[in-house]
PDB file of N, CA and C in Angstrom:
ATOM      1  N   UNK A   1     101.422 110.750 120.789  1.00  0.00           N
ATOM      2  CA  UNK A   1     101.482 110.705 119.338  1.00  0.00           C
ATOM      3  C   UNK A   1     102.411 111.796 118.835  1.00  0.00           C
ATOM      4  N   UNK A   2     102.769 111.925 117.613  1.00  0.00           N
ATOM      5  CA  UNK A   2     104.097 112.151 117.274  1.00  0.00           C
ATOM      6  C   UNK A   2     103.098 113.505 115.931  1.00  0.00           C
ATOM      7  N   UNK A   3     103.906 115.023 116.000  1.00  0.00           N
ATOM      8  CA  UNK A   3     103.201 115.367 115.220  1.00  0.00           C
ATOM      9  C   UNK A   3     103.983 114.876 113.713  1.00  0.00           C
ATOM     10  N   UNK A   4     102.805 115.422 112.338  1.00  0.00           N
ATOM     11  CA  UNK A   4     103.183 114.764 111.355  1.00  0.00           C
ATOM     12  C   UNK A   4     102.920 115.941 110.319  1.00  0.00           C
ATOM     13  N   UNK A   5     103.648 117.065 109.437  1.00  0.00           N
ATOM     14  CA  UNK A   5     103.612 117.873 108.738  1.00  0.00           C
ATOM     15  C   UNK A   5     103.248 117.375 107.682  1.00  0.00           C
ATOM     16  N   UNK A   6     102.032 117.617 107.393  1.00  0.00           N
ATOM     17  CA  UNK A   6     101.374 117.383 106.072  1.00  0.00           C
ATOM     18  C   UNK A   6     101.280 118.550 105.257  1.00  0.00           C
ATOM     19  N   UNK A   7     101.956 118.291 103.593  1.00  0.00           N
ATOM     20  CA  UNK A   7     102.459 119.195 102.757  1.00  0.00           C
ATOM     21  C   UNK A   7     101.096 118.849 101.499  1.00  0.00           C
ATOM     22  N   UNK A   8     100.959 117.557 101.399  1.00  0.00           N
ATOM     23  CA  UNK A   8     100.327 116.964 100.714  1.00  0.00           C
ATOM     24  C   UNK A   8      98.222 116.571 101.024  1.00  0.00           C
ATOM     25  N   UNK A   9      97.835 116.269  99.977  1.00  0.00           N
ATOM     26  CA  UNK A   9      96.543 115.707 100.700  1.00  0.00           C
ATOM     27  C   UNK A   9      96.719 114.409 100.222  1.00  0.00           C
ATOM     28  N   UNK A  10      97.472 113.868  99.578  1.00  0.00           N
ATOM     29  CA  UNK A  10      97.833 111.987 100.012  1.00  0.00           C
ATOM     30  C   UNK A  10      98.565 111.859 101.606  1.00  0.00           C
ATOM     31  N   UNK A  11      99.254 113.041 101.918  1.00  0.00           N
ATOM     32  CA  UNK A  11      99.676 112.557 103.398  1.00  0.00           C
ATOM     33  C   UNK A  11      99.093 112.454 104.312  1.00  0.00           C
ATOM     34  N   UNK A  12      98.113 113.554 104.079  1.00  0.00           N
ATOM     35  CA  UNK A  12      97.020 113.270 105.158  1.00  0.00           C
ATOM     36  C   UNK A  12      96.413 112.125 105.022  1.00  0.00           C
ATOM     37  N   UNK A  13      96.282 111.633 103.835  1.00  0.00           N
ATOM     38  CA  UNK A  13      95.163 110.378 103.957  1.00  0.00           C
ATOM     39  C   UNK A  13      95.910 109.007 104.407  1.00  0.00           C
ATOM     40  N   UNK A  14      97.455 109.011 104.094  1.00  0.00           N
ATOM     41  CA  UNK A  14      97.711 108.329 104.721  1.00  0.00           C
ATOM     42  C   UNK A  14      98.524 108.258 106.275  1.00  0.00           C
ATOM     43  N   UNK A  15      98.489 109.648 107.001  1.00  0.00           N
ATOM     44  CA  UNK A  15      98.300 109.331 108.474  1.00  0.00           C
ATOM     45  C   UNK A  15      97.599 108.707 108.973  1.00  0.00           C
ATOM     46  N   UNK A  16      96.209 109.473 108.039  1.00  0.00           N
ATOM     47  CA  UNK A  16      95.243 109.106 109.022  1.00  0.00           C
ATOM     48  C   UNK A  16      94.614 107.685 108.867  1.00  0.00           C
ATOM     49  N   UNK A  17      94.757 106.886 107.586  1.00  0.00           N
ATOM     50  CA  UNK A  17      94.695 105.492 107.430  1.00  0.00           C
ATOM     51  C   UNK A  17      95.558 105.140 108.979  1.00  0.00           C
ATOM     52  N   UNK A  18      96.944 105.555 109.106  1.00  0.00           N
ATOM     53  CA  UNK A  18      98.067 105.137 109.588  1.00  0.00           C
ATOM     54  C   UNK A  18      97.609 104.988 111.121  1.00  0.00           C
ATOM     55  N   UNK A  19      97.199 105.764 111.416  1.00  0.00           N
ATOM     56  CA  UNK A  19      96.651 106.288 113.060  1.00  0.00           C
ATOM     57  C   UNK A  19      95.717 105.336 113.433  1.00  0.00           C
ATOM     58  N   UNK A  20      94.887 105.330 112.315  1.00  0.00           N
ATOM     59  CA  UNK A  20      93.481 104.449 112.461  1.00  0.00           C
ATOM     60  C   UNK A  20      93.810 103.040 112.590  1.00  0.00           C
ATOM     61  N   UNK A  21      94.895 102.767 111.947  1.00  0.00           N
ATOM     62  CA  UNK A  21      95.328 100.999 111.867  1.00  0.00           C
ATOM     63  C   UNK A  21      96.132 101.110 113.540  1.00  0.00           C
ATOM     64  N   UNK A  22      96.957 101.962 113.810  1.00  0.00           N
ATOM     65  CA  UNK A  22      97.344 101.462 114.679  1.00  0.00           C
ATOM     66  C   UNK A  22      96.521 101.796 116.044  1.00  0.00           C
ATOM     67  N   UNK A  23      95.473 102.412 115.826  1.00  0.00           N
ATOM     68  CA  UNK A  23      94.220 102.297 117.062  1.00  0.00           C
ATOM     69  C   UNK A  23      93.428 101.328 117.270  1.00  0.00           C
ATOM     70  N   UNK A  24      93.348 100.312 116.166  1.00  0.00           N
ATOM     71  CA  UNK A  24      93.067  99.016 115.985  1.00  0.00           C
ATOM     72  C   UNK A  24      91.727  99.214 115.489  1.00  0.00           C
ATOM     73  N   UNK A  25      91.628 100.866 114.945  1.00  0.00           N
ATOM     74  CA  UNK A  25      89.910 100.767 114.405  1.00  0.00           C
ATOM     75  C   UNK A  25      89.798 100.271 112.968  1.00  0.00           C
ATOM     76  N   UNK A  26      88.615  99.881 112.295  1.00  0.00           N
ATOM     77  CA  UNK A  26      87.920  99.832 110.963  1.00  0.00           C
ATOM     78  C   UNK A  26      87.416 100.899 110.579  1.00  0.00           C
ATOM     79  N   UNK A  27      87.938 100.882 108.901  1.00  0.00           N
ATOM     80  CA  UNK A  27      86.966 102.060 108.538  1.00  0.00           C
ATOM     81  C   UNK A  27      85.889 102.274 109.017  1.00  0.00           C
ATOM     82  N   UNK A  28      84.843 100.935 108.966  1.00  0.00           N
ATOM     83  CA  UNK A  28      83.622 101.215 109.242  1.00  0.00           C
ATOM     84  C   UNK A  28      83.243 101.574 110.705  1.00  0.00           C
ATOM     85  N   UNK A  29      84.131 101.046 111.849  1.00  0.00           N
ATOM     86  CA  UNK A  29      84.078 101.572 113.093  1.00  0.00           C
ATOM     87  C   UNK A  29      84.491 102.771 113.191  1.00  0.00           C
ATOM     88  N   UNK A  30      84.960 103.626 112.507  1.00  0.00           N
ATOM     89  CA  UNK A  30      85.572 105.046 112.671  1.00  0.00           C
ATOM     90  C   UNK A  30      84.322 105.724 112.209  1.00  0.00           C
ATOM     91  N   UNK A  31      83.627 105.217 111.148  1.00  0.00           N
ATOM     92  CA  UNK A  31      82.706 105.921 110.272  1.00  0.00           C
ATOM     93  C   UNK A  31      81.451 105.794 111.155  1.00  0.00           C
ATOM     94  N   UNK A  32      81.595 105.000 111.895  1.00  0.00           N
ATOM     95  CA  UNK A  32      80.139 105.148 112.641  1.00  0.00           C
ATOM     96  C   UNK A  32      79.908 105.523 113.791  1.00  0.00           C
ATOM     97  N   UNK A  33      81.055 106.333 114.369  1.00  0.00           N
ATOM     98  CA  UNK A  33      81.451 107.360 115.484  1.00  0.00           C
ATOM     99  C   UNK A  33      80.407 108.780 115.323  1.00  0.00           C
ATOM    100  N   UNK A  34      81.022 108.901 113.792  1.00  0.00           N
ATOM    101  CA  UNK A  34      80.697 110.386 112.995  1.00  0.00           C
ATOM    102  C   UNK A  34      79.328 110.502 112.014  1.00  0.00           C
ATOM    103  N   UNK A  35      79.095 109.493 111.763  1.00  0.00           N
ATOM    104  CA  UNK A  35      78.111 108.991 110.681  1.00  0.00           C
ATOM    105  C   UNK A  35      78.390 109.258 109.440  1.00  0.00           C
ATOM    106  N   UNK A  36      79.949 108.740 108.948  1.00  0.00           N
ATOM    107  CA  UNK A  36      80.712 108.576 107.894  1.00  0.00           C
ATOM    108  C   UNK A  36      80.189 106.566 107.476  1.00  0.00           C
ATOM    109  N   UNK A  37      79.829 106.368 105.999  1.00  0.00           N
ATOM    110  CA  UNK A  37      79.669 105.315 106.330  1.00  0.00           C
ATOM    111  C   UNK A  37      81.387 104.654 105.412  1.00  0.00           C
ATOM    112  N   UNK A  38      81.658 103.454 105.502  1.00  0.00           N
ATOM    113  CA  UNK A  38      82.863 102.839 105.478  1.00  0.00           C
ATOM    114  C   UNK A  38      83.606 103.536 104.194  1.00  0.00           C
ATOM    115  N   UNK A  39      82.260 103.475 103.050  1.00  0.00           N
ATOM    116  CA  UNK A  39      83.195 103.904 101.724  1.00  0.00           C
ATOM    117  C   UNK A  39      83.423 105.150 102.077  1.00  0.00           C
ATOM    118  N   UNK A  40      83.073 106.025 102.370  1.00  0.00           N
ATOM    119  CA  UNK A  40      83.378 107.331 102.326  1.00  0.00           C
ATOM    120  C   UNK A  40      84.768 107.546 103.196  1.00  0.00           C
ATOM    121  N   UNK A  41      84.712 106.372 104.458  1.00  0.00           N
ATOM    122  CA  UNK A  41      86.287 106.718 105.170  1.00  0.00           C
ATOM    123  C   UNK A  41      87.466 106.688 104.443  1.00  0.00           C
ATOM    124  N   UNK A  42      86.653 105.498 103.571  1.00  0.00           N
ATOM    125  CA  UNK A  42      88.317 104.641 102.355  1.00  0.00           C
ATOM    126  C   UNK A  42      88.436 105.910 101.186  1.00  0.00           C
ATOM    127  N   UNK A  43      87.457 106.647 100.727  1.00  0.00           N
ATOM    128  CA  UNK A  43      88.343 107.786  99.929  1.00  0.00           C
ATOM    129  C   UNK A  43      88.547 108.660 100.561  1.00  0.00           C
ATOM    130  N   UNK A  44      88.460 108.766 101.799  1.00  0.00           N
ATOM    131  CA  UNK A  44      89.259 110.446 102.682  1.00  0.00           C
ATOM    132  C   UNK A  44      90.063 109.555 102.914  1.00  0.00           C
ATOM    133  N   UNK A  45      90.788 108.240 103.056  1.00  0.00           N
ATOM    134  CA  UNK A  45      92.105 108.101 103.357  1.00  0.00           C
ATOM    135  C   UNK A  45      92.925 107.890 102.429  1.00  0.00           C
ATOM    136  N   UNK A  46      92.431 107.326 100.444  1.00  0.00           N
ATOM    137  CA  UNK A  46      92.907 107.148  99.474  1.00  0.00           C
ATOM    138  C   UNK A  46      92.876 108.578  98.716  1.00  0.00           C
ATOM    139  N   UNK A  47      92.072 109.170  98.886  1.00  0.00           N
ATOM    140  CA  UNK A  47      91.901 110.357  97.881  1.00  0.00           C
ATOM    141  C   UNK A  47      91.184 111.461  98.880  1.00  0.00           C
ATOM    142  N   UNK A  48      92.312 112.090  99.539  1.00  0.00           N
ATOM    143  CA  UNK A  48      90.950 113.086 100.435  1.00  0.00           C
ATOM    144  C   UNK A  48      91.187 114.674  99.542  1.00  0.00           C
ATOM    145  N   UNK A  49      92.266 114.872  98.194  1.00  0.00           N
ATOM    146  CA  UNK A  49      91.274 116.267  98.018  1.00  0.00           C
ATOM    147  C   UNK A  49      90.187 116.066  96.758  1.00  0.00           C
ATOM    148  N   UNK A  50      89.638 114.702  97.269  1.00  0.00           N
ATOM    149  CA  UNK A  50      88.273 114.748  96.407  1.00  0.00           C
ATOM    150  C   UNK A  50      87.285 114.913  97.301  1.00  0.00           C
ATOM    151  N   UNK A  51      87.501 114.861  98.723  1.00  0.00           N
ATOM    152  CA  UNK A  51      86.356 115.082  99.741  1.00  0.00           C
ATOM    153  C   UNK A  51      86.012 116.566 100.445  1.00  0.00           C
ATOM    154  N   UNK A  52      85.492 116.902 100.929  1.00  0.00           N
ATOM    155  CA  UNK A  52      85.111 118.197 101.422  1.00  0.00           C
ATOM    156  C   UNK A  52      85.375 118.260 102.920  1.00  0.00           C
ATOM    157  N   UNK A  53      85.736 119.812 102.997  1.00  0.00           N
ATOM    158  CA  UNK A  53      86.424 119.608 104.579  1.00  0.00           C
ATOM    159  C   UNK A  53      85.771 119.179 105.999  1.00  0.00           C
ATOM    160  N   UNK A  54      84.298 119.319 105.458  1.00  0.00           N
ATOM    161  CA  UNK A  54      83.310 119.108 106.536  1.00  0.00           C
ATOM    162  C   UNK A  54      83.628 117.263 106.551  1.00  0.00           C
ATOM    163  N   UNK A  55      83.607 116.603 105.811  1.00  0.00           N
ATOM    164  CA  UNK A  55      84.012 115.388 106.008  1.00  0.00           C
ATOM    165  C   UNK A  55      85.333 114.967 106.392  1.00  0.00           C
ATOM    166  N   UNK A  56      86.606 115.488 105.879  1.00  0.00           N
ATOM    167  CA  UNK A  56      87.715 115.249 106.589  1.00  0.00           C
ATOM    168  C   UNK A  56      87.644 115.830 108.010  1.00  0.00           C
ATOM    169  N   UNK A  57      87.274 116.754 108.462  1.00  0.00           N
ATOM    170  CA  UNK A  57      86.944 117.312 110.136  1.00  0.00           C
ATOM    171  C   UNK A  57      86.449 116.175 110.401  1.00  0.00           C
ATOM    172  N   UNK A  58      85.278 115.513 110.060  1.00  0.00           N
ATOM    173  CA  UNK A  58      84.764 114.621 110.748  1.00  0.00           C
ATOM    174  C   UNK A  58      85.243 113.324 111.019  1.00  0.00           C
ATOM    175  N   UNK A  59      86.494 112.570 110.311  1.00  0.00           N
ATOM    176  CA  UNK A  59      87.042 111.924 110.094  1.00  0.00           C
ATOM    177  C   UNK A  59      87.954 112.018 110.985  1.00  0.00           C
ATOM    178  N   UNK A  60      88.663 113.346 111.148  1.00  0.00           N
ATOM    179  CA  UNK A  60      89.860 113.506 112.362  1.00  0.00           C
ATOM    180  C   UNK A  60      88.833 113.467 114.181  1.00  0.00           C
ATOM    181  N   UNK A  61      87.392 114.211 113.854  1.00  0.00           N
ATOM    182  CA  UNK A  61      87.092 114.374 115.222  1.00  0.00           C
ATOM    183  C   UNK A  61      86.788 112.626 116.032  1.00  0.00           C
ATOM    184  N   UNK A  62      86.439 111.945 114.951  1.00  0.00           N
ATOM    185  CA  UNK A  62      85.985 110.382 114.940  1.00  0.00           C
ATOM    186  C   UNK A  62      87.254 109.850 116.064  1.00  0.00           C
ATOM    187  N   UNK A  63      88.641 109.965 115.186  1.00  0.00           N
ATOM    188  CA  UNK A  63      90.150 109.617 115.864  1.00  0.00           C
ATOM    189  C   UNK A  63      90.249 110.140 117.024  1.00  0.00           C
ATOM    190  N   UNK A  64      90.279 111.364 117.504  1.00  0.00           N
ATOM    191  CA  UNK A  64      90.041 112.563 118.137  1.00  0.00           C
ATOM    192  C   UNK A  64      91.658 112.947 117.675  1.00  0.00           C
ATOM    193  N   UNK A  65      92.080 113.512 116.525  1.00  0.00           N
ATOM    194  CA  UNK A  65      93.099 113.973 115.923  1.00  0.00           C
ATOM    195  C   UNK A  65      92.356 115.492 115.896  1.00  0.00           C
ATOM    196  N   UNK A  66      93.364 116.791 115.261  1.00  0.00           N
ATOM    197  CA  UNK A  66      93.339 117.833 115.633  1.00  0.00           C
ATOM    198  C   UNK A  66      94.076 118.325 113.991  1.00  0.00           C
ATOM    199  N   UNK A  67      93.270 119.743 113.525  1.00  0.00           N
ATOM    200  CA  UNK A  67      94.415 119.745 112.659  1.00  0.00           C
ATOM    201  C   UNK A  67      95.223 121.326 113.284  1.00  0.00           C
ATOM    202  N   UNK A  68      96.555 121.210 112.881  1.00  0.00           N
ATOM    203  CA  UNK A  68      97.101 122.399 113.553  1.00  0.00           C
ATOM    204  C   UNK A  68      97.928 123.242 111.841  1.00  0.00           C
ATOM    205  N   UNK A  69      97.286 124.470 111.899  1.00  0.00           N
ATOM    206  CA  UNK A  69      98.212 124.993 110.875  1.00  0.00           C
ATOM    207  C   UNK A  69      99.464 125.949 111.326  1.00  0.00           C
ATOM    208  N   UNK A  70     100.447 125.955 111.026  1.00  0.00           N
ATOM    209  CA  UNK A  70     101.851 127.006 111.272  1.00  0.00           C
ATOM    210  C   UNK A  70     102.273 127.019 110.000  1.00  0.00           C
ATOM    211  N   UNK A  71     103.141 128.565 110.585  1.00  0.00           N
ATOM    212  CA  UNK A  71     104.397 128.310 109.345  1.00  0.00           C
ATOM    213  C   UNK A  71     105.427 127.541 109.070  1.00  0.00           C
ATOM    214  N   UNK A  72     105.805 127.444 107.696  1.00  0.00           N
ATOM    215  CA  UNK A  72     106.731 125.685 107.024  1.00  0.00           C
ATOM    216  C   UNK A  72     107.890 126.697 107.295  1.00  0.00           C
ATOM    217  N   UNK A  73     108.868 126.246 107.378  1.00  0.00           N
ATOM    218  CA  UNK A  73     110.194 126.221 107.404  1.00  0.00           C
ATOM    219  C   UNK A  73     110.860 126.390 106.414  1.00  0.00           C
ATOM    220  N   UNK A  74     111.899 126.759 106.266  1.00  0.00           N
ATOM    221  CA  UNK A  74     112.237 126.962 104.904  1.00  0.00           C
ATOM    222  C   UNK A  74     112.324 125.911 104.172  1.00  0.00           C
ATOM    223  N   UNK A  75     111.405 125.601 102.835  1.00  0.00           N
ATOM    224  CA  UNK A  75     111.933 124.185 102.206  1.00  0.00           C
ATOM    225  C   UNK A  75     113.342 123.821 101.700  1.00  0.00           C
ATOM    226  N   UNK A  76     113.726 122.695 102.232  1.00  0.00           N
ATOM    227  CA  UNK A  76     115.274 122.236 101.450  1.00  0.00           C
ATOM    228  C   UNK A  76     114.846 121.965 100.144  1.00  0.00           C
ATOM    229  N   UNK A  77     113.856 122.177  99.768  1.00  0.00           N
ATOM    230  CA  UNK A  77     113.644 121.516  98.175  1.00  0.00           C
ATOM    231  C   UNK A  77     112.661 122.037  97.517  1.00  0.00           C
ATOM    232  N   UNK A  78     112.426 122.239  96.180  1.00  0.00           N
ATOM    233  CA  UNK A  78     110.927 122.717  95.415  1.00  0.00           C
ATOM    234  C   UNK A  78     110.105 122.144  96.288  1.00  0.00           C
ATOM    235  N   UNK A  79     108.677 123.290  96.106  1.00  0.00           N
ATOM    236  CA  UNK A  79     107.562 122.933  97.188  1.00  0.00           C
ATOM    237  C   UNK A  79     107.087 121.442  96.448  1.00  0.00           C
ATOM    238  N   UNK A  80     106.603 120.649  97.334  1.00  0.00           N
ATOM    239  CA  UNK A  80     105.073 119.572  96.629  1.00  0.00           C
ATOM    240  C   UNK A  80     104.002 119.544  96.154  1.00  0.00           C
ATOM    241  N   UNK A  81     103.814 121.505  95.737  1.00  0.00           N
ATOM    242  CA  UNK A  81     102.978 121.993  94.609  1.00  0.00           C
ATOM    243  C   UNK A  81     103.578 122.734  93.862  1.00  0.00           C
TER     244      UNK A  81
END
């Protein structure tokens, strides 16, 4: 897998939609790894800074995704906040 610099919390939600489709899982099969139930997967992947981090962790450990923080690079452009 390919890493993916997330600047945003729509990007994250849609990796991880992204990851999940191409693992061939369902929300609701992801959610019941972790004991996330379906709706709750669909707003950590539509809206995750309305969710709390203990639920997005659980959402990545479900995938078995990882989150990694470093330093950004210099931006070519105004930040995305």
């Amino acid at each position: 897998m390919n890493d993916y610099p997330i600047k945003t919390p729509q990007q994250l939600g849609a990796v991880v939609a992204g990851y999940r489709k191409d693992r061939g899982f369902s929300q609701q099969a992801v959610g019941a790894r972790v004991g996330l139930a379906q709706s709750v997967v669909s707003l950590l992947e539509k809206s995750p800074e309305r969710a709390g981090l203990a639920r997005i962790f659980k959402l990545l450990a479900a995938l078995d995704l990882e989150l990694v923080v470093r330093p950004r690079g210099k931006p070519a452009h105004k930040s995305d906040w």
